[in-house]
PDB file of N, CA and C in Angstrom:
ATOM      1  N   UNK A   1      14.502   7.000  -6.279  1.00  0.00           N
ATOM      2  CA  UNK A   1      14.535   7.485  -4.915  1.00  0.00           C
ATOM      3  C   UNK A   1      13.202   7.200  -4.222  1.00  0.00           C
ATOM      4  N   UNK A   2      13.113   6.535  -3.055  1.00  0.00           N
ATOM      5  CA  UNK A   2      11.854   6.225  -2.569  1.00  0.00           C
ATOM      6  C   UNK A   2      11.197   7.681  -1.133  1.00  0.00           C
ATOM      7  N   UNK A   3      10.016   7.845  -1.850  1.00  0.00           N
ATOM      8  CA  UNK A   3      10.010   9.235  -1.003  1.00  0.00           C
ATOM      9  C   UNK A   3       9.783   8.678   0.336  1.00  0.00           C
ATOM     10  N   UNK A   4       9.811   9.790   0.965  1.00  0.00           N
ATOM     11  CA  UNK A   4       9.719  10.094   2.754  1.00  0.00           C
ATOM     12  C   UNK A   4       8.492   8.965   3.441  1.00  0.00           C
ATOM     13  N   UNK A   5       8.336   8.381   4.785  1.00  0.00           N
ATOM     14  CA  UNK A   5       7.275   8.377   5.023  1.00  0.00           C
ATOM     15  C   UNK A   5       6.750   8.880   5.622  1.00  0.00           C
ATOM     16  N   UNK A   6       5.666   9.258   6.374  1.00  0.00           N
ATOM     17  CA  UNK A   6       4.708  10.154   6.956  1.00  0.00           C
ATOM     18  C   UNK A   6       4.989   9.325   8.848  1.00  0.00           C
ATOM     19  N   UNK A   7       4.866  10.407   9.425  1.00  0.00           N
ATOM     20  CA  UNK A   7       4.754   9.734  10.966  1.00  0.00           C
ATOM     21  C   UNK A   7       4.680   8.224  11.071  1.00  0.00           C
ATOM     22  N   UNK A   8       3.300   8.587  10.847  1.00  0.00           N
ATOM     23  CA  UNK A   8       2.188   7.139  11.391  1.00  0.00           C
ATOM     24  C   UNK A   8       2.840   5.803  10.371  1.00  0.00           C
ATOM     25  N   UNK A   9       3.504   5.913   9.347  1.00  0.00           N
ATOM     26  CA  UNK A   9       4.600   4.916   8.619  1.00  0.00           C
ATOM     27  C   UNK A   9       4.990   3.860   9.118  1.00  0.00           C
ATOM     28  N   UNK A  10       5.214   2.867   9.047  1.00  0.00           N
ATOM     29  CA  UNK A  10       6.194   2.164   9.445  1.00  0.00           C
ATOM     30  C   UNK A  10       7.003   1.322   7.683  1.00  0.00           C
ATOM     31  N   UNK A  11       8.292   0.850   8.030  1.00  0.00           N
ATOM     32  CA  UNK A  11       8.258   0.212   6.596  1.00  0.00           C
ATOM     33  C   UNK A  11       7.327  -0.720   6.030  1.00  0.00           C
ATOM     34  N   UNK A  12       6.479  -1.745   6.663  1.00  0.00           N
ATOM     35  CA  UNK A  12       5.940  -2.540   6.419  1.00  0.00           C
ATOM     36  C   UNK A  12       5.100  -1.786   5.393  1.00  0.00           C
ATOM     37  N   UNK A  13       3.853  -0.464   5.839  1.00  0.00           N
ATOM     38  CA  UNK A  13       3.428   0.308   4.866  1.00  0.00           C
ATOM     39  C   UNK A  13       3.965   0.764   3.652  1.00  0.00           C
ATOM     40  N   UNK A  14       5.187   1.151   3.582  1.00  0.00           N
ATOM     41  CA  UNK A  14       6.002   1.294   2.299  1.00  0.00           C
ATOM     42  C   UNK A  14       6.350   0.018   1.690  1.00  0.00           C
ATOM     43  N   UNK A  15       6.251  -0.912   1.973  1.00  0.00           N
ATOM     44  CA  UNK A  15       6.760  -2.607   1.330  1.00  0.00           C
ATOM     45  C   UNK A  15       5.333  -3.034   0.813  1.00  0.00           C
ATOM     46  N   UNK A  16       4.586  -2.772   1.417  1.00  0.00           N
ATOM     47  CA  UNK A  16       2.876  -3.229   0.517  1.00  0.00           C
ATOM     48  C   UNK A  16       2.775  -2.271  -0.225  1.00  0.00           C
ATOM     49  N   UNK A  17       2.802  -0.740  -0.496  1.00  0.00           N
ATOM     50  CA  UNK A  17       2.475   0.297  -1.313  1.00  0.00           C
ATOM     51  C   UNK A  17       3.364  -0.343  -2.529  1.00  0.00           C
ATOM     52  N   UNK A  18       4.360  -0.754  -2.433  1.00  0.00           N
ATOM     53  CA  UNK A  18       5.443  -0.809  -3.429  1.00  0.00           C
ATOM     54  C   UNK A  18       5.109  -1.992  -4.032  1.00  0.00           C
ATOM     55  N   UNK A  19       4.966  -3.112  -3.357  1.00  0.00           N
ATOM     56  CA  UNK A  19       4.600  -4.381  -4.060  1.00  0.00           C
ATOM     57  C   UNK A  19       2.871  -3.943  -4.581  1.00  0.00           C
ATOM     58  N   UNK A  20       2.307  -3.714  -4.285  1.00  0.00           N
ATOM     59  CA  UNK A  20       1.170  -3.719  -5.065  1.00  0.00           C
ATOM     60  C   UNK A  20       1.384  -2.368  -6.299  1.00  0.00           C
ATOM     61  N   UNK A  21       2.047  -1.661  -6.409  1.00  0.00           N
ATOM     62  CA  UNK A  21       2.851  -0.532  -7.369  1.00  0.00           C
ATOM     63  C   UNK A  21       3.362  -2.004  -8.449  1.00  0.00           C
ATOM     64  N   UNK A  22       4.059  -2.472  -8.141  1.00  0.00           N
ATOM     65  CA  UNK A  22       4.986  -3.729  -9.132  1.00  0.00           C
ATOM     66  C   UNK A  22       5.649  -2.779  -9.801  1.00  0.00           C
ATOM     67  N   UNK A  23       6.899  -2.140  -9.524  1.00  0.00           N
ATOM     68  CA  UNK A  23       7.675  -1.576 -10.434  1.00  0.00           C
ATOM     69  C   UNK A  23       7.973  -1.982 -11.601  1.00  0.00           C
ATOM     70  N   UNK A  24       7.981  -1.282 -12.662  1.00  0.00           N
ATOM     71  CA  UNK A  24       7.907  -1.759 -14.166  1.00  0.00           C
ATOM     72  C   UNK A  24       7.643  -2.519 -14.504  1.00  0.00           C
ATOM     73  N   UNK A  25       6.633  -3.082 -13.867  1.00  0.00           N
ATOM     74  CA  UNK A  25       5.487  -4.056 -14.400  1.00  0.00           C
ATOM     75  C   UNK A  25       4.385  -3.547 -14.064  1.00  0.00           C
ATOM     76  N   UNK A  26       3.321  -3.876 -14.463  1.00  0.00           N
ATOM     77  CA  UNK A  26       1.634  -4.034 -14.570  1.00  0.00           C
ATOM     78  C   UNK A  26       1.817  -3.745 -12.812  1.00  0.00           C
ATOM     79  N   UNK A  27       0.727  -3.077 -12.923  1.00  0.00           N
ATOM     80  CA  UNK A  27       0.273  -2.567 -10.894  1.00  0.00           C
ATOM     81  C   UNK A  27      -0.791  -3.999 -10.822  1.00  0.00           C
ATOM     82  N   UNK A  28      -0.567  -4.582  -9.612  1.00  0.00           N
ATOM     83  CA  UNK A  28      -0.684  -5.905  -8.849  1.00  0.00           C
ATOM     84  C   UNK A  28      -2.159  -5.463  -8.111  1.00  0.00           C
ATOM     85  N   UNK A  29      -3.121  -6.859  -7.987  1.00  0.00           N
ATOM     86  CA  UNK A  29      -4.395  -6.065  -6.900  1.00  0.00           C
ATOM     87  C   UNK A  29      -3.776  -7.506  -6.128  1.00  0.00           C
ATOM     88  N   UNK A  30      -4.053  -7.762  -4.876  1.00  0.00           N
ATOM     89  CA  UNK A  30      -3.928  -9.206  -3.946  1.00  0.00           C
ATOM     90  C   UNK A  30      -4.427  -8.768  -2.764  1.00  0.00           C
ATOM     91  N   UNK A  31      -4.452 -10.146  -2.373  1.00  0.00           N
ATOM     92  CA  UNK A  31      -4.888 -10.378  -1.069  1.00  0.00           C
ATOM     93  C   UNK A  31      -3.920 -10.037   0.073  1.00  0.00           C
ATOM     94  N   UNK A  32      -4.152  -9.891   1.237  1.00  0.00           N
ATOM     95  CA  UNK A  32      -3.137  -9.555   2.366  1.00  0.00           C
ATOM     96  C   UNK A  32      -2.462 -10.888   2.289  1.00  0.00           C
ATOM     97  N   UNK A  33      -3.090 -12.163   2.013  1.00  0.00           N
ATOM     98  CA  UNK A  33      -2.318 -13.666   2.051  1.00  0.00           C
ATOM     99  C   UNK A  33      -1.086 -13.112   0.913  1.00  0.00           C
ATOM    100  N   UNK A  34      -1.808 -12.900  -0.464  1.00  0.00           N
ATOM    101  CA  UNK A  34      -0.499 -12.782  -1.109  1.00  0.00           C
ATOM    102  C   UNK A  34       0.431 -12.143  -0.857  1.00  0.00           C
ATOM    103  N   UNK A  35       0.280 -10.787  -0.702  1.00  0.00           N
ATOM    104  CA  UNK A  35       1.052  -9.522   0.003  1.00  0.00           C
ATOM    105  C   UNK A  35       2.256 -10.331   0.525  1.00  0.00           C
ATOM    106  N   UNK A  36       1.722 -11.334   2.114  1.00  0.00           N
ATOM    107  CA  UNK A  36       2.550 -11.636   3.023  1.00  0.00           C
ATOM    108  C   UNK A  36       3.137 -12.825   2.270  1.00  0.00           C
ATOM    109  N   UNK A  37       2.992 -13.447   1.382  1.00  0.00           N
ATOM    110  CA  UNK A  37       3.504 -14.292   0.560  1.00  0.00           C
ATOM    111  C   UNK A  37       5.046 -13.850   0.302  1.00  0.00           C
ATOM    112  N   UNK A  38       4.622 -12.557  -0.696  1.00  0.00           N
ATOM    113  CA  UNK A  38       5.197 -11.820  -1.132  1.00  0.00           C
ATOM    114  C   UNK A  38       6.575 -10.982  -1.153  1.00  0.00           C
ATOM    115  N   UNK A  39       6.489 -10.560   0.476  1.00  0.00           N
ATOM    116  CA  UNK A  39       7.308  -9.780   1.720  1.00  0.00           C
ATOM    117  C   UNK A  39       7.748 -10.732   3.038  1.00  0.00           C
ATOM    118  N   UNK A  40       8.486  -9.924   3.427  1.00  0.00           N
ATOM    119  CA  UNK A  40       8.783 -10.709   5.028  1.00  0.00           C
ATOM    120  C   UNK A  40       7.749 -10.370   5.772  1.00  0.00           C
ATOM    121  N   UNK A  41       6.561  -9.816   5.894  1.00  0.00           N
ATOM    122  CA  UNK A  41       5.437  -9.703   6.995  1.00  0.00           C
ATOM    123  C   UNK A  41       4.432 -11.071   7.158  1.00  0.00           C
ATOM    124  N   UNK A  42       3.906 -10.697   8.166  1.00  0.00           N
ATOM    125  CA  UNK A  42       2.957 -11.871   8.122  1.00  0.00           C
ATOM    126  C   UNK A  42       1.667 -11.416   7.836  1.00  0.00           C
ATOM    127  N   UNK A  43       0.318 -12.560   7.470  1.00  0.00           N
ATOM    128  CA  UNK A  43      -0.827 -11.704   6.897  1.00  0.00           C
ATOM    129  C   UNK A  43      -1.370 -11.209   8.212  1.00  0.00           C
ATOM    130  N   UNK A  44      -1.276 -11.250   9.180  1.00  0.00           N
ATOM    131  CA  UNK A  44      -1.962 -10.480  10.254  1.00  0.00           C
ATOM    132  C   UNK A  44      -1.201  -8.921  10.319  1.00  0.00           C
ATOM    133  N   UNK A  45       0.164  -8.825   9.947  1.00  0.00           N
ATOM    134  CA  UNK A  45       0.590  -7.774   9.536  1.00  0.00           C
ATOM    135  C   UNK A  45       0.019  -6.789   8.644  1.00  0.00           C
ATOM    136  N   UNK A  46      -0.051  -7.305   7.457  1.00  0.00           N
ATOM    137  CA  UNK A  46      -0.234  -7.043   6.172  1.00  0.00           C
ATOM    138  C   UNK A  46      -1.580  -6.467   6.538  1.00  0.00           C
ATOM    139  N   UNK A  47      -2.888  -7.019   7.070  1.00  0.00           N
ATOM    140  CA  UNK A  47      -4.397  -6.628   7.216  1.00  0.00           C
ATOM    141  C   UNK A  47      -4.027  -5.615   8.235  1.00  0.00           C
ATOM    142  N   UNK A  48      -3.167  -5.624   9.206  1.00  0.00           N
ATOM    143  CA  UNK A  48      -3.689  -4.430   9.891  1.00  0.00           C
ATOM    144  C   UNK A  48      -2.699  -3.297   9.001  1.00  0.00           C
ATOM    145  N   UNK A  49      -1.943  -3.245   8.286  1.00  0.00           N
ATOM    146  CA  UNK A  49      -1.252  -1.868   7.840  1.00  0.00           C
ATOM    147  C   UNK A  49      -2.072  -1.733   6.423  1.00  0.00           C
ATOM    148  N   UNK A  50      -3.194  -2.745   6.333  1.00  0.00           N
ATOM    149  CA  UNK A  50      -4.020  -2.286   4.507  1.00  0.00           C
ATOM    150  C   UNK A  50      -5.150  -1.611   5.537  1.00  0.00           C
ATOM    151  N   UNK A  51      -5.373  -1.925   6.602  1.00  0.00           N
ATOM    152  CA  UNK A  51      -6.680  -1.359   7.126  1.00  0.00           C
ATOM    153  C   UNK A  51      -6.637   0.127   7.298  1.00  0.00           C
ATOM    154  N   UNK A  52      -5.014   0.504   7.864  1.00  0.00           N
ATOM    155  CA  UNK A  52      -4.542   1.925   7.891  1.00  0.00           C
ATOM    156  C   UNK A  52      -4.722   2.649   6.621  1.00  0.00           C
ATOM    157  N   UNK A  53      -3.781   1.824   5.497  1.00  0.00           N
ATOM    158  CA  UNK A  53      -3.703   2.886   4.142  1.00  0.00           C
ATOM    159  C   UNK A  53      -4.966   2.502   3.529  1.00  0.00           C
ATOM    160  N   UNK A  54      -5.850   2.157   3.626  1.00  0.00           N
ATOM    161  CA  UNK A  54      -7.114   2.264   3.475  1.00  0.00           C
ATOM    162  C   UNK A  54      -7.912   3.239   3.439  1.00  0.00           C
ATOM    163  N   UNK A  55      -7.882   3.335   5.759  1.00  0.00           N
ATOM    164  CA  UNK A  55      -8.754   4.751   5.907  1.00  0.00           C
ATOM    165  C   UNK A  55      -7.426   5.676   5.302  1.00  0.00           C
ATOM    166  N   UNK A  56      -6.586   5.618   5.335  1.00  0.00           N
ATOM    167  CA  UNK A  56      -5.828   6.975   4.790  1.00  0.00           C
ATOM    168  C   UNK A  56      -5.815   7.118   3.282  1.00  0.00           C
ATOM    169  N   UNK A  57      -6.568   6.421   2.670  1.00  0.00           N
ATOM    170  CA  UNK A  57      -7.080   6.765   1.468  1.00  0.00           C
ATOM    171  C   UNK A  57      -5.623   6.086   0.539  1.00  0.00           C
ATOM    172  N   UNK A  58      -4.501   5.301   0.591  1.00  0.00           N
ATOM    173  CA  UNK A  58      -3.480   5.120  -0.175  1.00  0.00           C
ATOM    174  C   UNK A  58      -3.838   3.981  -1.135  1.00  0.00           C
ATOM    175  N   UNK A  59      -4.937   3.307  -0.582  1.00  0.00           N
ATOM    176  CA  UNK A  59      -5.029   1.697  -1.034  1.00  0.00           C
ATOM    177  C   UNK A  59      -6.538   1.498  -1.186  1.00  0.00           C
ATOM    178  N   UNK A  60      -7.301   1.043  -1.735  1.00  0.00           N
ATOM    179  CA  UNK A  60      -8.362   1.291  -2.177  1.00  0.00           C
ATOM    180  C   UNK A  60      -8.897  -0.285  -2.640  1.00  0.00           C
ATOM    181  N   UNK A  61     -10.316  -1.115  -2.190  1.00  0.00           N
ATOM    182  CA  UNK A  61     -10.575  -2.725  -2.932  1.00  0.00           C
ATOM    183  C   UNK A  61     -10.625  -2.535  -4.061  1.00  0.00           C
ATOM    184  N   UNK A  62     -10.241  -3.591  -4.965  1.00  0.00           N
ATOM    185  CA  UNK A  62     -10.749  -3.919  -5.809  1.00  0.00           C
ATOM    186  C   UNK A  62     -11.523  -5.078  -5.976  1.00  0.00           C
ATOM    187  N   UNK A  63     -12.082  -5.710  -4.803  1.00  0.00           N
ATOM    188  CA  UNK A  63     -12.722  -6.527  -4.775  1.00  0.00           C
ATOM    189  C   UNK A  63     -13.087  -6.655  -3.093  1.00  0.00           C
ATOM    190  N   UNK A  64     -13.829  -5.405  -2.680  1.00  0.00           N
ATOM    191  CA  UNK A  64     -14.281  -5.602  -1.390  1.00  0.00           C
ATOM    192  C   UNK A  64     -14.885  -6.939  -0.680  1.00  0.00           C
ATOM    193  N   UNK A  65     -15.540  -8.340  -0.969  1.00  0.00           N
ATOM    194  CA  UNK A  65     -15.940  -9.033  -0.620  1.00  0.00           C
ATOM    195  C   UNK A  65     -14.832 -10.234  -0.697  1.00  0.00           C
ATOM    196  N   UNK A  66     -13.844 -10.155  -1.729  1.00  0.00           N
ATOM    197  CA  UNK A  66     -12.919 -11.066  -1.161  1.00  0.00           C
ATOM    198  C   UNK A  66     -11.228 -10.558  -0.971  1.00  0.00           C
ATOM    199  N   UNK A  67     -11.829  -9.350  -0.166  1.00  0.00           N
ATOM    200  CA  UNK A  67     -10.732  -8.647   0.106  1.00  0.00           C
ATOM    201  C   UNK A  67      -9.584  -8.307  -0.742  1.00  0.00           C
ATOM    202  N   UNK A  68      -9.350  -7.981  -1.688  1.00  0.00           N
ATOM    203  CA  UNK A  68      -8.684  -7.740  -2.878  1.00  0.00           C
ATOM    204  C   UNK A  68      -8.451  -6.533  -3.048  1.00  0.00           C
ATOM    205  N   UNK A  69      -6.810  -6.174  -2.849  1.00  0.00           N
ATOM    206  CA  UNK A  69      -6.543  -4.539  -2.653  1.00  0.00           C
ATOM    207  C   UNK A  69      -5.759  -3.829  -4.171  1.00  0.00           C
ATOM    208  N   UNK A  70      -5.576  -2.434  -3.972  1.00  0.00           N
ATOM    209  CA  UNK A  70      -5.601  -2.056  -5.080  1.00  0.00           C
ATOM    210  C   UNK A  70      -4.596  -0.846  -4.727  1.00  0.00           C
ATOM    211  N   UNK A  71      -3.576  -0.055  -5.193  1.00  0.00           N
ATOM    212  CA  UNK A  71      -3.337   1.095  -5.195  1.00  0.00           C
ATOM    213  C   UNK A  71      -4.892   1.957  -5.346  1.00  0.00           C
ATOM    214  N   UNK A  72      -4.824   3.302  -4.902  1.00  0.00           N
ATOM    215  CA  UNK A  72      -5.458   4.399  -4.995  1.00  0.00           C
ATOM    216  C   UNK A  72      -4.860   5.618  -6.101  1.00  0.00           C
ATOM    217  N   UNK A  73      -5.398   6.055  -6.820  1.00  0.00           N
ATOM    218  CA  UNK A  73      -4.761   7.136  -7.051  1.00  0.00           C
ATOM    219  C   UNK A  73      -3.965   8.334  -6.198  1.00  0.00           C
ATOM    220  N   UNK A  74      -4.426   8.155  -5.063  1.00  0.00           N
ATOM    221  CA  UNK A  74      -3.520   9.225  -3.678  1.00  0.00           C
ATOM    222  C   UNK A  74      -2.346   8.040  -3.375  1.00  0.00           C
ATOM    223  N   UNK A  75      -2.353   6.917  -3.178  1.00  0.00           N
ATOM    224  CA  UNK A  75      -1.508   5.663  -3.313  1.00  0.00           C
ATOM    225  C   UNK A  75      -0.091   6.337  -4.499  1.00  0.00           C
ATOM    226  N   UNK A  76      -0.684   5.973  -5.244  1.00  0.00           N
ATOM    227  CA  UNK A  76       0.347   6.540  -7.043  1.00  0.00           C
ATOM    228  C   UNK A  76       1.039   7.743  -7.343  1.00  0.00           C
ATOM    229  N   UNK A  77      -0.037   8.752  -6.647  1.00  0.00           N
ATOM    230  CA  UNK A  77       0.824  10.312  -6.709  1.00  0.00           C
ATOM    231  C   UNK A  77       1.834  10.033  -5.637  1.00  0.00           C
ATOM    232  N   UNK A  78       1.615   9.244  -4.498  1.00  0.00           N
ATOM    233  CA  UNK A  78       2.220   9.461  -3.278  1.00  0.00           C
ATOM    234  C   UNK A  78       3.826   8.996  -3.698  1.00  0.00           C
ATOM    235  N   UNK A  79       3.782   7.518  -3.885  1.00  0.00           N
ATOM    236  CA  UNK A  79       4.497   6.978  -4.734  1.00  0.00           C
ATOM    237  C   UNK A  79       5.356   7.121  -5.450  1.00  0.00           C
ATOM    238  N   UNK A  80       4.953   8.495  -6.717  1.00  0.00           N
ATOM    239  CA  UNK A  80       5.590   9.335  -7.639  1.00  0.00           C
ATOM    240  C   UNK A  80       6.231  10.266  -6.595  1.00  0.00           C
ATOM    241  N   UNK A  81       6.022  10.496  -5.716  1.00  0.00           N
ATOM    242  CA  UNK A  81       6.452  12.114  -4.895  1.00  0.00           C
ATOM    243  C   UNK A  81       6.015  13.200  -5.619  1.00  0.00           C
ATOM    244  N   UNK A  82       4.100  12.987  -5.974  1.00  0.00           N
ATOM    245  CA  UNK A  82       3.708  14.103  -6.544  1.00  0.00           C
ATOM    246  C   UNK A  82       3.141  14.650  -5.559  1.00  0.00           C
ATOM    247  N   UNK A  83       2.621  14.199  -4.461  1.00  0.00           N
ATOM    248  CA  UNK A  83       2.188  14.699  -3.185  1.00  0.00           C
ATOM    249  C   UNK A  83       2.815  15.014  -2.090  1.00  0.00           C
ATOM    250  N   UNK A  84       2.835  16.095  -1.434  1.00  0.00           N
ATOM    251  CA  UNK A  84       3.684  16.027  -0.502  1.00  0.00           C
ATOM    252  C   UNK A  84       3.652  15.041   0.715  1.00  0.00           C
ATOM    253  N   UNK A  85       3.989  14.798   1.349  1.00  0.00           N
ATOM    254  CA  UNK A  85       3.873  13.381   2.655  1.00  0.00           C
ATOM    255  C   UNK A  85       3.096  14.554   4.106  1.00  0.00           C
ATOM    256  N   UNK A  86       2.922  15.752   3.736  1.00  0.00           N
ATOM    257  CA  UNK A  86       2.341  16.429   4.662  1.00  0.00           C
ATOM    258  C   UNK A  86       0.852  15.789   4.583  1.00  0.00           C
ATOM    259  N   UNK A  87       0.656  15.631   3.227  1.00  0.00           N
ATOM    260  CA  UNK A  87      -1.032  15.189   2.855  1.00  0.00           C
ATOM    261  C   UNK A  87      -1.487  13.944   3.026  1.00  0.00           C
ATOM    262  N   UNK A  88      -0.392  12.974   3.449  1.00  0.00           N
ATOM    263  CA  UNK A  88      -0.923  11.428   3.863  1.00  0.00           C
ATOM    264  C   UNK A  88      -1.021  11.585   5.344  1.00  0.00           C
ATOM    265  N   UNK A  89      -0.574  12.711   5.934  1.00  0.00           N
ATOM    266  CA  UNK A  89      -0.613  13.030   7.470  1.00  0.00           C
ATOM    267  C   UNK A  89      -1.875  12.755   7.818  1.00  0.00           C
TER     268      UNK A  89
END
């Protein structure tokens, strides 16, 4: 079951949380290029909705200098529906 999203949401945000999650596989770090590789968005998409779950703490670098993103642990609980979606508000 894929939980709720929060207001400020759009799907595009839930389609990068999930692809960089990699369901039952190994959790994925990439670039917004790959991301949009990846999905139907484009990378100008992709950078402005990582810039959001960023400051909202969901997505986190793993390689700040060549832009290389990462789930967050608030990302993973969110994910799980261990957090409520009041707290990504």
């Amino acid at each position: 079951m894929r939980v709720p999203l929060a207001s400020w949401m759009t799907p595009a945000d839930r389609v990068i949380l999930e692809r960089l999650r990699n369901e039952g596989n190994d959790e994925l770090v990439l670039t917004p290029a790959l991301i949009a590789e990846n999905t139907d968005y484009a990378r100008t998409t992709v950078r402005e909705h990582l810039a959001t779950l960023l400051e909202r703490k969901l997505v986190e670098y793993h390689d700040k200098e060549r832009a290389i993103y990462r789930l967050s642990d608030k990302g993973r609980q969110y994910l799980r529906g261990e957090i409520d979606v009041d707290e990504v508000e």
